[in-house]
C-alpha atoms as a PDB file:
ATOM      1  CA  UNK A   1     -25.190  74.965-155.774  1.00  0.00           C
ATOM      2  CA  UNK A   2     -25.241  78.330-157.220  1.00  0.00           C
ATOM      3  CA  UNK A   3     -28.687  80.757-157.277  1.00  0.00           C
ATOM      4  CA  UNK A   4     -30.959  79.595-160.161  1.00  0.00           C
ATOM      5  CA  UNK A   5     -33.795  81.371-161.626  1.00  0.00           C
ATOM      6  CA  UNK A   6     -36.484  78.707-162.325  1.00  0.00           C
ATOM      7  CA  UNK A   7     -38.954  79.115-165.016  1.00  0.00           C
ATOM      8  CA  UNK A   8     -42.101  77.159-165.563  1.00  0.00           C
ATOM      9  CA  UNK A   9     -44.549  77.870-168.086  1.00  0.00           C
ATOM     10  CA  UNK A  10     -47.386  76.026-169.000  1.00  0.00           C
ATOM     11  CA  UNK A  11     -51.834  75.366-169.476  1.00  0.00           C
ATOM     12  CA  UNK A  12     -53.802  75.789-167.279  1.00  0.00           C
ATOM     13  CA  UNK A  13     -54.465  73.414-164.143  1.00  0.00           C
ATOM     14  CA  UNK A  14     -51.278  71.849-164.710  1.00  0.00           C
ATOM     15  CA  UNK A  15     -50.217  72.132-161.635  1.00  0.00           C
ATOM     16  CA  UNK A  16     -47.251  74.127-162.110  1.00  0.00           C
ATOM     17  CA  UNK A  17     -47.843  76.625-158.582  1.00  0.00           C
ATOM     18  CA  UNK A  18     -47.872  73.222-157.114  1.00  0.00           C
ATOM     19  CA  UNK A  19     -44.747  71.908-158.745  1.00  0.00           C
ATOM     20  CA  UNK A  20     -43.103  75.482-157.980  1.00  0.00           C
ATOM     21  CA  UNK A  21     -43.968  75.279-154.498  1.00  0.00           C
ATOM     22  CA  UNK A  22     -42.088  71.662-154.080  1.00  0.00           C
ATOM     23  CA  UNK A  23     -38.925  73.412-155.899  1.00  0.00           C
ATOM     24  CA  UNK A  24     -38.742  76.663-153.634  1.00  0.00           C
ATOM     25  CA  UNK A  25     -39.162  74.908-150.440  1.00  0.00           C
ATOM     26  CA  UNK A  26     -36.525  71.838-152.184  1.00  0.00           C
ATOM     27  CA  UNK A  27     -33.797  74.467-152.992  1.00  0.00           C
ATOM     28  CA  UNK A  28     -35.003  77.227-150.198  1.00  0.00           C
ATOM     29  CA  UNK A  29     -35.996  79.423-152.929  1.00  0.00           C
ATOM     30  CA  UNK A  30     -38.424  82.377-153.493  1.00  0.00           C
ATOM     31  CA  UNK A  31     -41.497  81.650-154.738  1.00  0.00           C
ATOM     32  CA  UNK A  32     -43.382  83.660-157.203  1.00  0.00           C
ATOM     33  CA  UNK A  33     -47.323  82.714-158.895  1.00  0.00           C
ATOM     34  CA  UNK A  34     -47.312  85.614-161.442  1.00  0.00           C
ATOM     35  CA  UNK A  35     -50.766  83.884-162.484  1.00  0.00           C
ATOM     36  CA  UNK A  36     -51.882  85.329-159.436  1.00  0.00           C
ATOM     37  CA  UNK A  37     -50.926  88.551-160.266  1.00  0.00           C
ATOM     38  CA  UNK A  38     -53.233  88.386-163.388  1.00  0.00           C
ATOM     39  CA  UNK A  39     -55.676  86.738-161.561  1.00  0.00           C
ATOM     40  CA  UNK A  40     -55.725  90.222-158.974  1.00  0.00           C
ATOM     41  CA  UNK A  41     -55.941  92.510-161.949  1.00  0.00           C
ATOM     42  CA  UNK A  42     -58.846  91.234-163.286  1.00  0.00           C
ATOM     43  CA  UNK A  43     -60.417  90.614-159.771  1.00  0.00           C
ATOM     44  CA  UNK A  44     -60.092  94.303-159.763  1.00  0.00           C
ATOM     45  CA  UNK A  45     -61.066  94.895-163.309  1.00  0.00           C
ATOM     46  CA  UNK A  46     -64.315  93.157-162.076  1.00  0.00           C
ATOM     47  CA  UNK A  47     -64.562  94.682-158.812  1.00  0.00           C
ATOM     48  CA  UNK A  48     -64.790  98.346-160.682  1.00  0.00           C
ATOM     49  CA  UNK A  49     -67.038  96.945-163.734  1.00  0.00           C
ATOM     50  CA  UNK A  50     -64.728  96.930-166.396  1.00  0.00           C
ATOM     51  CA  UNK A  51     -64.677  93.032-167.532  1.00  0.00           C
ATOM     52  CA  UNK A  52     -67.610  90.797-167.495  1.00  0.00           C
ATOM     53  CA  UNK A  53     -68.355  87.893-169.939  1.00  0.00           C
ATOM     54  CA  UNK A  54     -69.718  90.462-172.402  1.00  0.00           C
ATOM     55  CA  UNK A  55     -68.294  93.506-171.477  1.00  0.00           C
ATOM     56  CA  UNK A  56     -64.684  94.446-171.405  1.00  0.00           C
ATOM     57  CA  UNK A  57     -63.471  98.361-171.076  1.00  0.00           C
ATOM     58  CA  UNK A  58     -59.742  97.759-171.728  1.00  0.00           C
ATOM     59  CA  UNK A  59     -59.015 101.532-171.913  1.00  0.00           C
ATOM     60  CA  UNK A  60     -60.942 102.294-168.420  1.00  0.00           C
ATOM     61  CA  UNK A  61     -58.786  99.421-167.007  1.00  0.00           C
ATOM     62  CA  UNK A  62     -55.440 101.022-168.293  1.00  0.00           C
ATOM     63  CA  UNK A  63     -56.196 104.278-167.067  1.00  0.00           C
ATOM     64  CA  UNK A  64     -56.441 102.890-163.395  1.00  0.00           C
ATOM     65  CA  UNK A  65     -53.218 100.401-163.988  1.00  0.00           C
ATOM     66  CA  UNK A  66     -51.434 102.895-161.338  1.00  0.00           C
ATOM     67  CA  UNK A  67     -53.835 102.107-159.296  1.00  0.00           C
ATOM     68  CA  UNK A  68     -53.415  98.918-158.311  1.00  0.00           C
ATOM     69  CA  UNK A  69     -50.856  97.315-156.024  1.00  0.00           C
ATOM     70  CA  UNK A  70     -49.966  93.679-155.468  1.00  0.00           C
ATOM     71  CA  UNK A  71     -47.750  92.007-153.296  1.00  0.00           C
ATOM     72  CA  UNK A  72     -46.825  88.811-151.963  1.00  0.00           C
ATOM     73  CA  UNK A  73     -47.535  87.684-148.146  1.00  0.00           C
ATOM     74  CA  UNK A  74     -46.215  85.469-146.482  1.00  0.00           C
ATOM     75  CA  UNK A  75     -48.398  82.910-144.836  1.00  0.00           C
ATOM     76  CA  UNK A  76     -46.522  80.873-141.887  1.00  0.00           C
ATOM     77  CA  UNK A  77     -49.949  78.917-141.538  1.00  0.00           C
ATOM     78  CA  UNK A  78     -50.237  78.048-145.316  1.00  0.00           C
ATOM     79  CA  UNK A  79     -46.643  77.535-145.682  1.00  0.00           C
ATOM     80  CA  UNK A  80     -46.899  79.667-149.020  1.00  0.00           C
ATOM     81  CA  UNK A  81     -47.366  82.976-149.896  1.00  0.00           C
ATOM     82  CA  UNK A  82     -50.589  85.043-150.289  1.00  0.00           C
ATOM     83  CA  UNK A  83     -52.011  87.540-153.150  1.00  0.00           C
ATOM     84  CA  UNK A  84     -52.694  90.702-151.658  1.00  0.00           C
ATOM     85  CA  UNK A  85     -54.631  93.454-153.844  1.00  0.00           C
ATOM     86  CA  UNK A  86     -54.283  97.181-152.608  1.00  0.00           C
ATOM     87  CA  UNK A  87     -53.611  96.000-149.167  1.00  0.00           C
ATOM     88  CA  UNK A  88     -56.608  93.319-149.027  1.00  0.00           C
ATOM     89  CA  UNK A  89     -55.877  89.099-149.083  1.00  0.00           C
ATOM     90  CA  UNK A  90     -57.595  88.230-152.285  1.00  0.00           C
ATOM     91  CA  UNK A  91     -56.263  84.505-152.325  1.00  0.00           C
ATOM     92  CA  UNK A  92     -59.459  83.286-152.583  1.00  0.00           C
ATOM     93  CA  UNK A  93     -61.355  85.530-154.451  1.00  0.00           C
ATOM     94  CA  UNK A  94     -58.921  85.076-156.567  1.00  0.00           C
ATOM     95  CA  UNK A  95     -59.058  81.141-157.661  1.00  0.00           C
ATOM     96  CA  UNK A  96     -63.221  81.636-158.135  1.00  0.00           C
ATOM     97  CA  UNK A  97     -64.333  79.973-161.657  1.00  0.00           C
ATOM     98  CA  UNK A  98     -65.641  83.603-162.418  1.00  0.00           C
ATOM     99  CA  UNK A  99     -62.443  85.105-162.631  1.00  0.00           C
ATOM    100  CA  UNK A 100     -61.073  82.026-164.497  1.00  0.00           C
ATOM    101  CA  UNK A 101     -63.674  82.310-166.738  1.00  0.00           C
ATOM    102  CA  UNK A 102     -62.082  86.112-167.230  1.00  0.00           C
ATOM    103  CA  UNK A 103     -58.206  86.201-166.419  1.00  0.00           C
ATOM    104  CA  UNK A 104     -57.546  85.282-170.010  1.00  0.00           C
ATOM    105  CA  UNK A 105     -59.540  88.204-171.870  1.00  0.00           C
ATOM    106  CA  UNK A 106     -56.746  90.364-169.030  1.00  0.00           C
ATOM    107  CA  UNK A 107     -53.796  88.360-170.218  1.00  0.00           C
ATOM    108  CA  UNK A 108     -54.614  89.581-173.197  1.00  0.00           C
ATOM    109  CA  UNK A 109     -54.378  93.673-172.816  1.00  0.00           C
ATOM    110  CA  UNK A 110     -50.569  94.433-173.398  1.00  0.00           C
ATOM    111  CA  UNK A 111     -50.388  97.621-170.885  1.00  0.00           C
ATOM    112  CA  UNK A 112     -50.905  95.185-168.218  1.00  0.00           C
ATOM    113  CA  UNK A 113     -48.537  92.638-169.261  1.00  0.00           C
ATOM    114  CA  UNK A 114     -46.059  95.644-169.419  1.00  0.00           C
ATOM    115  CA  UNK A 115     -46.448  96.350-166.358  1.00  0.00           C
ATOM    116  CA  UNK A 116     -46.548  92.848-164.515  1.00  0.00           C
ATOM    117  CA  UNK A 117     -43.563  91.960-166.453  1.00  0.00           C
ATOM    118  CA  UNK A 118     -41.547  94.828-165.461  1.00  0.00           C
ATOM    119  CA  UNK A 119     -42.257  93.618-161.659  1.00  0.00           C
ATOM    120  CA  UNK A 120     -41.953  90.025-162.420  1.00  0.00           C
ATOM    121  CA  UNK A 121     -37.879  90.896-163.690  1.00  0.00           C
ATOM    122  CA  UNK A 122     -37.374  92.979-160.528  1.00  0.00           C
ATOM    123  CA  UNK A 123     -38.638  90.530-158.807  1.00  0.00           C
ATOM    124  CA  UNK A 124     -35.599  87.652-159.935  1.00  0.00           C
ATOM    125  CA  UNK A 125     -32.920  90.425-160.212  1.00  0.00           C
ATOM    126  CA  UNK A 126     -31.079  88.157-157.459  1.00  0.00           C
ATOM    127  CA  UNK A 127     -31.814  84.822-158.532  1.00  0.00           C
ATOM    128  CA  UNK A 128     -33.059  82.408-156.352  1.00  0.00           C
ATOM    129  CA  UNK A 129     -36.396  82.087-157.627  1.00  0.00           C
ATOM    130  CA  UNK A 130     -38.894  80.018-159.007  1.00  0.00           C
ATOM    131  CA  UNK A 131     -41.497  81.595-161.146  1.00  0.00           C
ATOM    132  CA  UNK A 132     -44.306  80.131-162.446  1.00  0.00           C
ATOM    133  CA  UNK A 133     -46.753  81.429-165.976  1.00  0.00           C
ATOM    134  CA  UNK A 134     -47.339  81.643-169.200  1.00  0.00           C
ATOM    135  CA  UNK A 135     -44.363  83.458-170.358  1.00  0.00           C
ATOM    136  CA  UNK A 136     -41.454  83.087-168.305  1.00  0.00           C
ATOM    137  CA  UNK A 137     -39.135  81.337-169.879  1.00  0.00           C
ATOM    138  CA  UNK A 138     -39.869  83.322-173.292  1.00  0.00           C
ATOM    139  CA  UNK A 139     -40.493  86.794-172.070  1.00  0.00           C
ATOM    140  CA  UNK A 140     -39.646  87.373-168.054  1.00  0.00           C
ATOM    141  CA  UNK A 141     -36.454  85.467-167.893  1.00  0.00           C
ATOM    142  CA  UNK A 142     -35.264  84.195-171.197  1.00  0.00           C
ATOM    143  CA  UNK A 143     -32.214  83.159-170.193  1.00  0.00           C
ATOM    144  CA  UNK A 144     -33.763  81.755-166.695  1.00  0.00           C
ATOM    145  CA  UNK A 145     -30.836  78.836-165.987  1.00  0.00           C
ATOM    146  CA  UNK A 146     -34.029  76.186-166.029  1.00  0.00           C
ATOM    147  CA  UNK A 147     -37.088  76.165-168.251  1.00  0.00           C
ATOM    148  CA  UNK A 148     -39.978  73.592-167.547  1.00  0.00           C
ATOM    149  CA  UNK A 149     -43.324  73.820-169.804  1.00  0.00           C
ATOM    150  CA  UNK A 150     -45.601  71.787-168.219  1.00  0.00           C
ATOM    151  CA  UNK A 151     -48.774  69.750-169.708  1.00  0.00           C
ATOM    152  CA  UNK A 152     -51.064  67.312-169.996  1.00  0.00           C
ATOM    153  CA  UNK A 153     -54.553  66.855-171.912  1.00  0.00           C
ATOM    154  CA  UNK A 154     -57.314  68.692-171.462  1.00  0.00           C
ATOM    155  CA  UNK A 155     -59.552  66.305-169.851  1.00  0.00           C
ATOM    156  CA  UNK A 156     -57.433  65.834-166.933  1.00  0.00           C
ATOM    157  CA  UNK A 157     -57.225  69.269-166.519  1.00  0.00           C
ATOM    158  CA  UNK A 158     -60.020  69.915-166.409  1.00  0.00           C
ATOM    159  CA  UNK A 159     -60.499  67.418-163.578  1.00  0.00           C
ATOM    160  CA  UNK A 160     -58.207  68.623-161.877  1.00  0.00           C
ATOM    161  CA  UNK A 161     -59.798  71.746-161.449  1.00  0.00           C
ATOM    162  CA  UNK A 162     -63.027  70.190-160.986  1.00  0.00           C
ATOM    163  CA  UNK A 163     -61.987  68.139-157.819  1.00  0.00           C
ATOM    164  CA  UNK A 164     -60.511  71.436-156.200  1.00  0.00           C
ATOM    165  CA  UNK A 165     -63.516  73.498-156.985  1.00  0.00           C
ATOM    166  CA  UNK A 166     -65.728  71.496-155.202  1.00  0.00           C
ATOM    167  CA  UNK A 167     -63.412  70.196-152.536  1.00  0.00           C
ATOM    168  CA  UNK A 168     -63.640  74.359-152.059  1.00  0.00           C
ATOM    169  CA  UNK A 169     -67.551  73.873-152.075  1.00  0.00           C
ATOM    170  CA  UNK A 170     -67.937  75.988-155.579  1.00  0.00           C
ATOM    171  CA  UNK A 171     -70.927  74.537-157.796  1.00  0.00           C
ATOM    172  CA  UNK A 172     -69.301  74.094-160.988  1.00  0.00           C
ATOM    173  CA  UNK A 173     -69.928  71.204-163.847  1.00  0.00           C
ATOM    174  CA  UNK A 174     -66.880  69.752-165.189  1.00  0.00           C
ATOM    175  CA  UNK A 175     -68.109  70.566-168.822  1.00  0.00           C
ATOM    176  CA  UNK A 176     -67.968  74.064-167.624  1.00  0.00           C
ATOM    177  CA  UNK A 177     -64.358  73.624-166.974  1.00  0.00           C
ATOM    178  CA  UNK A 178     -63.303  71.956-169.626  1.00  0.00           C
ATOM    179  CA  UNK A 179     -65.188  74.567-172.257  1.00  0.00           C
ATOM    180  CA  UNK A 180     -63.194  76.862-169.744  1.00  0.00           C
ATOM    181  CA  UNK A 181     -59.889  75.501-170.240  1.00  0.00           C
ATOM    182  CA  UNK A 182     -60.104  74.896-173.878  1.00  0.00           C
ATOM    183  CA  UNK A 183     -61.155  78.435-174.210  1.00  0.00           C
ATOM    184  CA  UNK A 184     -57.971  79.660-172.227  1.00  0.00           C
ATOM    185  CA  UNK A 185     -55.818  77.072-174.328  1.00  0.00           C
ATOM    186  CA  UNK A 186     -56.868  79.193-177.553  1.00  0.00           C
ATOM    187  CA  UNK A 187     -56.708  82.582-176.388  1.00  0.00           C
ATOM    188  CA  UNK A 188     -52.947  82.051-174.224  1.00  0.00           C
ATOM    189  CA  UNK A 189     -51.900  80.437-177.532  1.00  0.00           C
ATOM    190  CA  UNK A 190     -53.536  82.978-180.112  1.00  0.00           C
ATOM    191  CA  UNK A 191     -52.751  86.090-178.315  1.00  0.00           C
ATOM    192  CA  UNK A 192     -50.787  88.776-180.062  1.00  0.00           C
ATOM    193  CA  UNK A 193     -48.645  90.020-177.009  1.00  0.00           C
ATOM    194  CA  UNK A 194     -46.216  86.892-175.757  1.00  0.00           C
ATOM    195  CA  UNK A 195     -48.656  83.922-176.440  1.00  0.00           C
ATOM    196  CA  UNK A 196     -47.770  80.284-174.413  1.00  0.00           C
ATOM    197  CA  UNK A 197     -45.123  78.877-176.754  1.00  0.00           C
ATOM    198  CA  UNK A 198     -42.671  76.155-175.676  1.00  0.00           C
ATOM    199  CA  UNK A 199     -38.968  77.986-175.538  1.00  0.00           C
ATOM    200  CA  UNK A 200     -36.779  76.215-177.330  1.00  0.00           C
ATOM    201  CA  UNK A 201     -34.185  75.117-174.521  1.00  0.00           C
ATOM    202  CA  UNK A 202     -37.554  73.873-172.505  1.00  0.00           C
ATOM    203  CA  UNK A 203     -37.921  70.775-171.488  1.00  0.00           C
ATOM    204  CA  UNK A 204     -41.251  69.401-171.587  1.00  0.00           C
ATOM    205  CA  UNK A 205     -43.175  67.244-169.206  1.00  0.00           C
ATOM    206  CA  UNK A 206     -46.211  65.737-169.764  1.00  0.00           C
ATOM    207  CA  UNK A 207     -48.165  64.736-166.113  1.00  0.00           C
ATOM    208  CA  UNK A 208     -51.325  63.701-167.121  1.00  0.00           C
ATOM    209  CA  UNK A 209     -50.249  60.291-165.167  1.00  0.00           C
ATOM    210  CA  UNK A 210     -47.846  61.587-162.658  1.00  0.00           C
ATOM    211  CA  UNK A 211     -48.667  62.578-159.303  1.00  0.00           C
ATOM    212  CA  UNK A 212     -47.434  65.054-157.516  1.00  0.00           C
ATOM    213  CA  UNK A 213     -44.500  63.295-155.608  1.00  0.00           C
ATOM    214  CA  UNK A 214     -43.692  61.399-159.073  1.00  0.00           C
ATOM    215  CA  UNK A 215     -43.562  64.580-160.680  1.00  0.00           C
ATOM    216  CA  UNK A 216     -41.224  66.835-157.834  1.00  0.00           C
ATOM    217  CA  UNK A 217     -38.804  63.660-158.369  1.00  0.00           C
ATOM    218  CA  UNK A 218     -38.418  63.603-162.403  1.00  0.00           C
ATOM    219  CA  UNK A 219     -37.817  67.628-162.273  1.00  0.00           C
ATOM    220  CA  UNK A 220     -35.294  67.412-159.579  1.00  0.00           C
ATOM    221  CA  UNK A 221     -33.586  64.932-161.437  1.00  0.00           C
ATOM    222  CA  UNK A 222     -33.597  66.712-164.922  1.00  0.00           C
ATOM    223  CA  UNK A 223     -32.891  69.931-162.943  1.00  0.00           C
ATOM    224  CA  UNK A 224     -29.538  67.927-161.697  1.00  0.00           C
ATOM    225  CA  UNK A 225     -28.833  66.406-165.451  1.00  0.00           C
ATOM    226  CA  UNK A 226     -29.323  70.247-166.685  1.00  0.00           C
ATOM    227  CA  UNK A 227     -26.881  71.670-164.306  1.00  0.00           C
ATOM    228  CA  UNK A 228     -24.146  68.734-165.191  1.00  0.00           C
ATOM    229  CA  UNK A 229     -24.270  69.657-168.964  1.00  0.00           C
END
């Protein structure tokens, strides 16, 4: 099979990094969170002050934009790899409910979409990939050979994050997290600069009752069907 360039797109907590993950280790691919890349800027948006529930500085943040580098590591342990934030392993930082609670309001500022998009396309320049977001399909790689949005309601998602947040020993409500992930329905959706919007040659899963084996199965098979059109 020739080198694809997967895109997945998608809510919140709908398990697309984990659905990614299955397909890059499936196909042998490279594997690519770009929510954790928005995740690290605002951990460091945070880190220097800039964003806070009440307070965000977008044109402080933008002036240090050059200031920041990510990459991906490689984590033989984990068996995925790691977001790493001026030379530091914030994987865990990362996935706190405070910076949930914040990535959106980031999302939003269109200097650092610029510039996390412009690494995102060098990133897939060979194919080979699978890339999960909120805009791959649409803005990264529009004409990415696959395109998966993936959902499911907002209850479950919720849930979902629930379970792993305190599995992770985080105290959390769920009403917290689902006020969270309504809130980060509206703004992905009502953002100016390339809101979550299904693409039009997306296909659409809903796995509010699939698990995760269930779920690797139906893609693989559409991803087969797609390829034999």
């Amino acid at each position: 099979m020739k080198p694809l360039t997967i895109a997945i797109d998608g809510f919140s907590s709908t398990g697309k990094s984990t659905l990614a993950k299955q397909l890059a280790k499936e196909y042998g691919y490279v594997y690519v969170d770009t929510g954790a890349m928005y995740r690290a800027v605002t951990f460091f948006a945070m880190q220097k002050g800039y964003v806070s529930t009440s307070h965000l500085d977008t044109d402080a943040l933008i002036k240090e934009l050059d200031q920041i580098d990510l990459h991906f590591q490689f984590n033989a342990n984990l068996g995925f790899a790691e977001m790493y934030l001026n030379g530091v392993c914030v994987e865990q930082e990362i996935r706190s409910m405070a910076v949930s609670n914040l990535v959106s309001k980031i999302a939003e500022i269109s200097a650092v979409r610029s510039l996390l998009v412009k690494q995102q396309k060098r990133m897939g320049v060979n194919k080979g990939i699978v890339m999960d977001g909120r805009d791959i399909g649409t803005v990264v790689f529009p004409d990415a050979d696959v395109k998966l949005f993936m959902t499911a309601s907002a209850e479950t998602r919720a849930q979902r994050r629930f379970d792993e947040l305190q599995a992770k020993g985080e105290l959390v409500s769920f009403e917290e997290i689902l006020q969270n992930v309504q809130e980060r329905d509206y703004i992905d959706t009502h953002r100016d600069d390339s809101p979550l919007v299904i693409a039009e040659d997306a296909i659409e899963i809903d796995n509010s009752y699939l698990t995760r084996e269930e779920q690797l199965a139906v893609v693989i098979e559409l991803i087969k069907e797609k390829l034999a059109e």
